[in-house]
C-alpha atoms as a PDB file:
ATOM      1  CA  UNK A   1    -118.334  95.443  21.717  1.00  0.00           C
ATOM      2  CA  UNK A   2    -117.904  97.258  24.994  1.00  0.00           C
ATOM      3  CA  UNK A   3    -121.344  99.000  24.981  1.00  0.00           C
ATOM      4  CA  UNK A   4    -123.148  95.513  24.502  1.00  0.00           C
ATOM      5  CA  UNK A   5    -121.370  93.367  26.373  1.00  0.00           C
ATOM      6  CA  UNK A   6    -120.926  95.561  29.320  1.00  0.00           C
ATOM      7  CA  UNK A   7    -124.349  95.583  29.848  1.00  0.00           C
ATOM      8  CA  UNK A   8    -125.766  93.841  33.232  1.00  0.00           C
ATOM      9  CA  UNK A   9    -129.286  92.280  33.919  1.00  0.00           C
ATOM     10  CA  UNK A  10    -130.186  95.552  35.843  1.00  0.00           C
ATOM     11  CA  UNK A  11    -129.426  97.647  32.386  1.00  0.00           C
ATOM     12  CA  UNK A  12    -131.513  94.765  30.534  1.00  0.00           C
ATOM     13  CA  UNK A  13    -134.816  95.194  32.430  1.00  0.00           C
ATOM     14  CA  UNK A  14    -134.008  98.997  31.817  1.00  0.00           C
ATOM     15  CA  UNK A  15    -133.954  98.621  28.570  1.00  0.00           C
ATOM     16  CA  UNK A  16    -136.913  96.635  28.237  1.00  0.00           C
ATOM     17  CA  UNK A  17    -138.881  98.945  30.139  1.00  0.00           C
ATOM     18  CA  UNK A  18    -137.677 102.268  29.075  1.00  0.00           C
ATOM     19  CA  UNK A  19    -136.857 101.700  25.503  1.00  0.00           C
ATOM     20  CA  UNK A  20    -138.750  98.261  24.252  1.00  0.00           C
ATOM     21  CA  UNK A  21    -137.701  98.288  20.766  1.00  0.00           C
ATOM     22  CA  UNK A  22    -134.205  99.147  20.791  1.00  0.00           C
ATOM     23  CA  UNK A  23    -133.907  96.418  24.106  1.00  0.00           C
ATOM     24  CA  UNK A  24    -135.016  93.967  22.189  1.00  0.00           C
ATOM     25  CA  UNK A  25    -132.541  94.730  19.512  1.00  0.00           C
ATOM     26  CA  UNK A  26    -129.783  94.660  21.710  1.00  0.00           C
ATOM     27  CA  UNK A  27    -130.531  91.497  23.665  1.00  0.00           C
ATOM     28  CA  UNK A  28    -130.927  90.023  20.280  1.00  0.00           C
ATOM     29  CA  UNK A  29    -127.334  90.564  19.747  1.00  0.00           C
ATOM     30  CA  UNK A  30    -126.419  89.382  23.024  1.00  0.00           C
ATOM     31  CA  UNK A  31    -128.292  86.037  22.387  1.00  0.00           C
ATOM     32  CA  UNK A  32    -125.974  85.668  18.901  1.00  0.00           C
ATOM     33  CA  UNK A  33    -122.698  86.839  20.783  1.00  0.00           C
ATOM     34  CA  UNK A  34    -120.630  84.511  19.365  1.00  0.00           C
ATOM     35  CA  UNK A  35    -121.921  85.713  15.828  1.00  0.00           C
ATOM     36  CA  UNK A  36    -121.571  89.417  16.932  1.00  0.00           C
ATOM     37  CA  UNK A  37    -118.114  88.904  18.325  1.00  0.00           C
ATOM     38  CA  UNK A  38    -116.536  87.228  15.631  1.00  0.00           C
ATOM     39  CA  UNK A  39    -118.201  90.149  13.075  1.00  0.00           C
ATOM     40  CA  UNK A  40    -116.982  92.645  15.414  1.00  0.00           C
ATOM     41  CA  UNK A  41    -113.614  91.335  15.415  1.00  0.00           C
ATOM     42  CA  UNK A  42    -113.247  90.741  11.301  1.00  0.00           C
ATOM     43  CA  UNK A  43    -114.768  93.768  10.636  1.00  0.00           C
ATOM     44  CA  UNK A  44    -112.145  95.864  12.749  1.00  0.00           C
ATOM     45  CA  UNK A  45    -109.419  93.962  11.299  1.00  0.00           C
ATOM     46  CA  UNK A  46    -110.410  95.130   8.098  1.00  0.00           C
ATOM     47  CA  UNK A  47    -111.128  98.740   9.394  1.00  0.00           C
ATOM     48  CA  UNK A  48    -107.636  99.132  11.069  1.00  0.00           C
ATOM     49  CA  UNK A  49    -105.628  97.450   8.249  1.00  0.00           C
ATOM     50  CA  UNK A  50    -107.541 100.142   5.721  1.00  0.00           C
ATOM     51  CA  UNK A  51    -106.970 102.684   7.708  1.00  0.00           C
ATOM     52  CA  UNK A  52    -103.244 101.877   8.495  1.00  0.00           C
ATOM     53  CA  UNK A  53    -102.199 101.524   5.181  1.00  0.00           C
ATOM     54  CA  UNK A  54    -103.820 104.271   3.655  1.00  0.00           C
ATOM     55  CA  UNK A  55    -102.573 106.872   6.153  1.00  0.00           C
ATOM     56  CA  UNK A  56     -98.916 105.356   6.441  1.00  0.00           C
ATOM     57  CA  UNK A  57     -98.874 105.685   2.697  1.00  0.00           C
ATOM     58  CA  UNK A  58    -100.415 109.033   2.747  1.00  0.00           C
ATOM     59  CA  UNK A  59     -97.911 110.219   5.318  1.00  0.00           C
ATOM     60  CA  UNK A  60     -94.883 108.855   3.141  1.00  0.00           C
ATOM     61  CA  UNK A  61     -95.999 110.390   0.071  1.00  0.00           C
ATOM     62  CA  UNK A  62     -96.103 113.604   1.827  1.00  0.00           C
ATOM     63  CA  UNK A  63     -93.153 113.393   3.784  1.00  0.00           C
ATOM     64  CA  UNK A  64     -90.951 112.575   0.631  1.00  0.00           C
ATOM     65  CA  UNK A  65     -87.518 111.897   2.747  1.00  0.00           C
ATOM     66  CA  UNK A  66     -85.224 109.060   3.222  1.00  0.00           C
ATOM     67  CA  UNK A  67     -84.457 110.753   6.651  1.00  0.00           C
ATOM     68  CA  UNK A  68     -84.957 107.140   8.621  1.00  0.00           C
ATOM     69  CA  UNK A  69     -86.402 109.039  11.585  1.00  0.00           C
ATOM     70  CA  UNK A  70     -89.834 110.821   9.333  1.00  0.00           C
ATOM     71  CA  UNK A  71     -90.264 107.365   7.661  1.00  0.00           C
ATOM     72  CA  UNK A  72     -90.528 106.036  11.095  1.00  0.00           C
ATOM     73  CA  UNK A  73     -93.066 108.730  12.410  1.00  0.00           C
ATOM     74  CA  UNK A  74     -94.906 108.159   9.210  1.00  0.00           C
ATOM     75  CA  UNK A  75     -95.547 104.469  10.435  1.00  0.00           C
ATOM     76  CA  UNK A  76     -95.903 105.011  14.142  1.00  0.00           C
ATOM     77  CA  UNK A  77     -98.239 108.149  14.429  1.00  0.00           C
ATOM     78  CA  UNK A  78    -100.874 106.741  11.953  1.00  0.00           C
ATOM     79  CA  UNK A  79    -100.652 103.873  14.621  1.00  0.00           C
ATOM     80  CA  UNK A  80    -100.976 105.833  17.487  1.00  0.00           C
ATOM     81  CA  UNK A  81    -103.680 107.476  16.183  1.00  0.00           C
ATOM     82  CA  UNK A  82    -105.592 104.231  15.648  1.00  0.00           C
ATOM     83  CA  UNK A  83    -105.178 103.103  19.568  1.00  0.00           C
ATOM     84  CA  UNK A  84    -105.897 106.078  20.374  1.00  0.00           C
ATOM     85  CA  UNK A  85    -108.910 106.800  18.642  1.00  0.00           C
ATOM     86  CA  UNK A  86    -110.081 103.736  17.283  1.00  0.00           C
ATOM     87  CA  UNK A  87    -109.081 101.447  20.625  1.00  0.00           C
ATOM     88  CA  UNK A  88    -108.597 103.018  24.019  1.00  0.00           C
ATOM     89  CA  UNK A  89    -111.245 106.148  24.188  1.00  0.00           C
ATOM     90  CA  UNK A  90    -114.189 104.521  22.280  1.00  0.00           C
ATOM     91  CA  UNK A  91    -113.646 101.875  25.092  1.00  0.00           C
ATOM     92  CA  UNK A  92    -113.487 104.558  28.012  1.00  0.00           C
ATOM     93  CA  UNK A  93    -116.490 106.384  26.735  1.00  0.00           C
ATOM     94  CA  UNK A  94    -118.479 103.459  26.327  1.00  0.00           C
ATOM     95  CA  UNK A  95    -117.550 102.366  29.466  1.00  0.00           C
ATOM     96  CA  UNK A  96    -118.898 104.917  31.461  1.00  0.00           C
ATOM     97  CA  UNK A  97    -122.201 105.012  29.941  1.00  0.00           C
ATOM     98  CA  UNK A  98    -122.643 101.686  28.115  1.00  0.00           C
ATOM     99  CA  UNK A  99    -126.360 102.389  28.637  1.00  0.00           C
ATOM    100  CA  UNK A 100    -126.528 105.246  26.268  1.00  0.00           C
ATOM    101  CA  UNK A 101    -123.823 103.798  23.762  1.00  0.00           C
ATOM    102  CA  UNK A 102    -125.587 100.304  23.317  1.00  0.00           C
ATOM    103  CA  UNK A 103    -128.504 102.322  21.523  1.00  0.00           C
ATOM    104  CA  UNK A 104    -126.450 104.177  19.926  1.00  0.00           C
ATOM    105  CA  UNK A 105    -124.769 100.998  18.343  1.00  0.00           C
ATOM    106  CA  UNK A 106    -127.674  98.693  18.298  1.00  0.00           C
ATOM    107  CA  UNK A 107    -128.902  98.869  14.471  1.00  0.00           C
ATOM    108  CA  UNK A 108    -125.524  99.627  12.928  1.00  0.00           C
ATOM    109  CA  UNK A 109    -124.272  96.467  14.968  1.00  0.00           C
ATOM    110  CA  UNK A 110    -127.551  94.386  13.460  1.00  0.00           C
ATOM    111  CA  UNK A 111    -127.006  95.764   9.967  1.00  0.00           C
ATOM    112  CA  UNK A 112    -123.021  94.622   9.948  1.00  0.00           C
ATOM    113  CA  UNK A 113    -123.746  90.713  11.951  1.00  0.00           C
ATOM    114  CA  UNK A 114    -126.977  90.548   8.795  1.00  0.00           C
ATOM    115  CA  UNK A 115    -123.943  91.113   5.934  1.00  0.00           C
ATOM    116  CA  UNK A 116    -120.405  89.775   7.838  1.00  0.00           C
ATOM    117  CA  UNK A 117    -122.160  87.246  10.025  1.00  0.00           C
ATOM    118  CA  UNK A 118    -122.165  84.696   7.700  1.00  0.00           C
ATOM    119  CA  UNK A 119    -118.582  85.275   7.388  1.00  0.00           C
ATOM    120  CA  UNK A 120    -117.786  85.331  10.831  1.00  0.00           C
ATOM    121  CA  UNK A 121    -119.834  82.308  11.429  1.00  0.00           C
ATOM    122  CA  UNK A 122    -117.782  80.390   9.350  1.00  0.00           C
ATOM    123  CA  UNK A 123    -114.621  81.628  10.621  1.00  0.00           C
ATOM    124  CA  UNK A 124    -115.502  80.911  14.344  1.00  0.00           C
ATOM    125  CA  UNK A 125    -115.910  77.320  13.585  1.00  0.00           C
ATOM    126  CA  UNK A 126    -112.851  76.821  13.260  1.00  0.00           C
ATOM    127  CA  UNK A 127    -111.713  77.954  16.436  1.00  0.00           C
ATOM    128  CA  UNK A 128    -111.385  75.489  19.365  1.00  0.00           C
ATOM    129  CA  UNK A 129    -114.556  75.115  22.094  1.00  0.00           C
ATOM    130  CA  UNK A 130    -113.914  75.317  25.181  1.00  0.00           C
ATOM    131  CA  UNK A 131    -115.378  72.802  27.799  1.00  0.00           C
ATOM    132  CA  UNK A 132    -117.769  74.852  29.572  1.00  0.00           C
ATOM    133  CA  UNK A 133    -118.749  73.861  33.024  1.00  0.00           C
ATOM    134  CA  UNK A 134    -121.995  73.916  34.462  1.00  0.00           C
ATOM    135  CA  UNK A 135    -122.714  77.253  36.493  1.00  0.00           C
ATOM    136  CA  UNK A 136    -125.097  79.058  38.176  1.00  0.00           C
ATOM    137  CA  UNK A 137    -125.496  82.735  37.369  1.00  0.00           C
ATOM    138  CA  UNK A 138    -127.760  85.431  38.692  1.00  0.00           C
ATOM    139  CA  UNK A 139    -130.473  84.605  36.277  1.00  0.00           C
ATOM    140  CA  UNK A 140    -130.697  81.051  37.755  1.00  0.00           C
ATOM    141  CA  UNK A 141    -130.469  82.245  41.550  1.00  0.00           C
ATOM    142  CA  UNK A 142    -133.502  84.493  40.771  1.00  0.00           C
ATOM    143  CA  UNK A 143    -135.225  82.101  39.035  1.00  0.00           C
ATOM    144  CA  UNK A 144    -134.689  79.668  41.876  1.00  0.00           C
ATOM    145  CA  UNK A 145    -135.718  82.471  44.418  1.00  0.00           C
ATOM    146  CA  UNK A 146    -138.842  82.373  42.299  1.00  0.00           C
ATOM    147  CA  UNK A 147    -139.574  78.756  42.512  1.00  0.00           C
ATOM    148  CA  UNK A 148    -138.484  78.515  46.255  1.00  0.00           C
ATOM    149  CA  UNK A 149    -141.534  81.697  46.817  1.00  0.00           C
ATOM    150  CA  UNK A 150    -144.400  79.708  44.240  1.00  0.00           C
ATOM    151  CA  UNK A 151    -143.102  76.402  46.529  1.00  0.00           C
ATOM    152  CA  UNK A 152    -143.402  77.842  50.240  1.00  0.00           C
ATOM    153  CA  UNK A 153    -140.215  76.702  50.791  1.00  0.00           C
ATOM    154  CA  UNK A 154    -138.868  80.202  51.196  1.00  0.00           C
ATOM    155  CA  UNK A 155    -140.979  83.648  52.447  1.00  0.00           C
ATOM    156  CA  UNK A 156    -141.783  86.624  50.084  1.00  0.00           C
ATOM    157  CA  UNK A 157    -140.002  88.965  52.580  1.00  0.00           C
ATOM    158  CA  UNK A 158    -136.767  86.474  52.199  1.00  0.00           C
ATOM    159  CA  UNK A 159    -137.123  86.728  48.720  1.00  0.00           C
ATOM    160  CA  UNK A 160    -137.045  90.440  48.330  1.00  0.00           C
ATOM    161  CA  UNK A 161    -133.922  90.621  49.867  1.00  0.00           C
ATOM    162  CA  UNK A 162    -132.165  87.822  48.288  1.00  0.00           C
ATOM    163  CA  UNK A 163    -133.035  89.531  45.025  1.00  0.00           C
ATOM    164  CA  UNK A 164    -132.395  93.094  46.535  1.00  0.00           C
ATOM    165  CA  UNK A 165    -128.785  91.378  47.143  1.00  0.00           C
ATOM    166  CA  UNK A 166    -128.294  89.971  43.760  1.00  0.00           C
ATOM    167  CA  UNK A 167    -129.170  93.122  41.895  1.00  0.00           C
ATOM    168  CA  UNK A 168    -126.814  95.389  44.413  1.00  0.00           C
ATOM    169  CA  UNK A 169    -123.854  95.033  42.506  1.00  0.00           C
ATOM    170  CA  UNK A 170    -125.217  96.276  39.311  1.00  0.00           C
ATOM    171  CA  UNK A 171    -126.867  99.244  41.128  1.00  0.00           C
ATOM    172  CA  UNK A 172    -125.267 103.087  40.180  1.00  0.00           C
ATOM    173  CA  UNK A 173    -125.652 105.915  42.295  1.00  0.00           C
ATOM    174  CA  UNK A 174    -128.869 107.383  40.286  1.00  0.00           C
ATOM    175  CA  UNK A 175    -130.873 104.246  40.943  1.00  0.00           C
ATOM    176  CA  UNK A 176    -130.855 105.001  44.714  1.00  0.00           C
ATOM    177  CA  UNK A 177    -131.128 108.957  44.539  1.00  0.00           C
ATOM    178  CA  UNK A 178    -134.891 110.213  45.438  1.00  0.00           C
ATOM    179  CA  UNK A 179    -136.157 113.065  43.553  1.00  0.00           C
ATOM    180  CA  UNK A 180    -136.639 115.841  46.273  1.00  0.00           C
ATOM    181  CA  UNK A 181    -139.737 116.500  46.269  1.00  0.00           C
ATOM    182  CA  UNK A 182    -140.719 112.626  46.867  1.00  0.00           C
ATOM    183  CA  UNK A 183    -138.173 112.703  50.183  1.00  0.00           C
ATOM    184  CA  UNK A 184    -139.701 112.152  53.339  1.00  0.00           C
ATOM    185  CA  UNK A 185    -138.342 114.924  55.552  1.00  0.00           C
ATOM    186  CA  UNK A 186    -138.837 115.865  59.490  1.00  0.00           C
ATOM    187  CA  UNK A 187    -139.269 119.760  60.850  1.00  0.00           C
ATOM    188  CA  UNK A 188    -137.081 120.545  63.710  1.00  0.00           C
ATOM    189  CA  UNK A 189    -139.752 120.283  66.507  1.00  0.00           C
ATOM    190  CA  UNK A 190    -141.696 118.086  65.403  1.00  0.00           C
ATOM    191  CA  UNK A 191    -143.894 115.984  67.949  1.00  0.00           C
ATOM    192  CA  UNK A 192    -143.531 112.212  69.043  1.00  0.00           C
ATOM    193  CA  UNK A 193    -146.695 111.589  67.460  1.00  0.00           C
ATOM    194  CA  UNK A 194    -145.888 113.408  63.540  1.00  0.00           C
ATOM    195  CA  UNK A 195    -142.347 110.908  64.149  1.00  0.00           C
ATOM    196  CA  UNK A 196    -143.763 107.943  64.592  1.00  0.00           C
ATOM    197  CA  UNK A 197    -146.795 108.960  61.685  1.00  0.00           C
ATOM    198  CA  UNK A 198    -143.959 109.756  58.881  1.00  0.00           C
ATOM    199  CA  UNK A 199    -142.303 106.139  59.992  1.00  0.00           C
ATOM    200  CA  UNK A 200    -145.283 104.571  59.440  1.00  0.00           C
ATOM    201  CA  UNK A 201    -146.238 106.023  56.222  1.00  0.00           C
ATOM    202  CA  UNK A 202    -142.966 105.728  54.493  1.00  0.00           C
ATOM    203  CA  UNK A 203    -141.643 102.617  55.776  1.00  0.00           C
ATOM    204  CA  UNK A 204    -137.876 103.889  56.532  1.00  0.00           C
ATOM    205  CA  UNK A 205    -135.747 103.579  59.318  1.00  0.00           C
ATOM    206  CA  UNK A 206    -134.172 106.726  59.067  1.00  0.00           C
ATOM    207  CA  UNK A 207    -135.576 110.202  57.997  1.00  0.00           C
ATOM    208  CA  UNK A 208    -133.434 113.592  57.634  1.00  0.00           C
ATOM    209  CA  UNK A 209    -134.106 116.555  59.791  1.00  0.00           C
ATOM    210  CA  UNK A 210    -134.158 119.905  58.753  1.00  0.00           C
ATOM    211  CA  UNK A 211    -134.451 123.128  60.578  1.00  0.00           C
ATOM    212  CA  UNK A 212    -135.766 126.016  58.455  1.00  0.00           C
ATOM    213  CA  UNK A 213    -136.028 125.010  55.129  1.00  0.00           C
ATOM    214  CA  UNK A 214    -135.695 121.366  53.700  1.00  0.00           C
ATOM    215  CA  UNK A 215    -132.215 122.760  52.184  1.00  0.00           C
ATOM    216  CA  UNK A 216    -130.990 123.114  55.861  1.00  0.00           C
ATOM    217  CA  UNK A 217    -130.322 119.423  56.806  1.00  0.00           C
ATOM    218  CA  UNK A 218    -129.190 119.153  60.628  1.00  0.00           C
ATOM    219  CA  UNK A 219    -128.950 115.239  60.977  1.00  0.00           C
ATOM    220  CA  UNK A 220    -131.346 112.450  60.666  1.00  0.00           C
ATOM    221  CA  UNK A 221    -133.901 110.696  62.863  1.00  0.00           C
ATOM    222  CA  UNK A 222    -133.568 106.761  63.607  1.00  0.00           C
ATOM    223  CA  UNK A 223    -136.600 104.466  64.097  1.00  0.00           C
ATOM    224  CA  UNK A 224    -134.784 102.813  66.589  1.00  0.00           C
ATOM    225  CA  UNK A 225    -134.253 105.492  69.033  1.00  0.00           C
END
């Protein structure tokens, strides 16, 4: 549940791009999400109570006291166990990289929503709908930035950015790193002329500036100055 529906529209174009098949697979779940939560949901019910039982019974049976205190622990640490392992990491793990975990989960998600779904469809119609209220998410704003650049109404350069801002939030640290040897780098003593060449060609506004080797950063360069 986490690793799917954590997902944002930046990981979705990943996914298309990098890995076509399994993308598809997952935004095929996310398009039935009301299917895939309610299977998710009814089939950890009947994980957890399974589990439960069998290890609080296991733990009785091999405990073999009235002492109030082990029958106790023999309830509560199979329990524990269960958050633990079953609720709270899975969660954390998935969490942090709900890129990798969504095709990891992908196929064993579609193969339980093909056998429970019917199940869970049934069982989710009986729950109350709520009124939704018309809204406009990112996937409308950059469709309207699309129409707005096809119209003339709005410039391409305008565009960019809008869509540079509405993607900004879903960003992670890797997707602005530069591999090194693509950076665009100044020598310490380098003339007015090289400068203003390496602006040009790369298009930045700032550019780092190193003295011996490109490992020995000193500071950085601004177009403005």
């Amino acid at each position: 549940e986490t690793a799917v529906f954590s997902l944002g529209p930046v990981h979705h174009s990943r996914l298309r791009r990098e890995r076509p098949v399994l993308g598809r697979k997952v935004l095929h779940l996310l398009q039935n999400s009301t299917t895939l939560l309610g299977t998710i949901i009814f089939v950890n019910v009947i994980v957890n109570t399974i589990f439960f039982s069998l290890s609080a019974e296991y733990m009785r049976s091999w405990l073999m006291s009235d002492d109030i205190t082990l029958q106790a622990a023999a309830i509560y640490l199979p329990l524990l166990i269960l958050l633990t392992f079953g609720e709270v990491l899975p969660k954390i793990l998935t969490l942090r990289m709900p890129f990798f975990w969504s095709h990891m989960v992908a196929y064993p998600l579609s193969w339980l929503m093909a056998v429970f779904g019917p199940i869970a469809g049934i069982l989710t119609r009986f729950l109350p709908k709520e009124r939704s209220t018309p809204s406009i998410g990112m996937r409308e704003l950059e469709i309207l930035v699309d129409e707005s650049e096809d119209t003339g109404m709005l410039p391409q350069r305008e565009g960019a950015m809008i869509r540079g801002l509405l993607r900004f939030g879903y960003l992670t640290l890797e997707d602005g790193m530069v591999p090194r040897a693509s950076m665009v780098m100044l020598k310490m003593g380098a003339t007015r002329d090289e400068i203003l060449s390496a602006f040009r060609g790369s298009g930045l506004s700032r550019i780092p500036v190193y003295s011996h080797v490109p490992d020995d950063i000193q500071g950085h360069v601004l177009l403005r100055d």
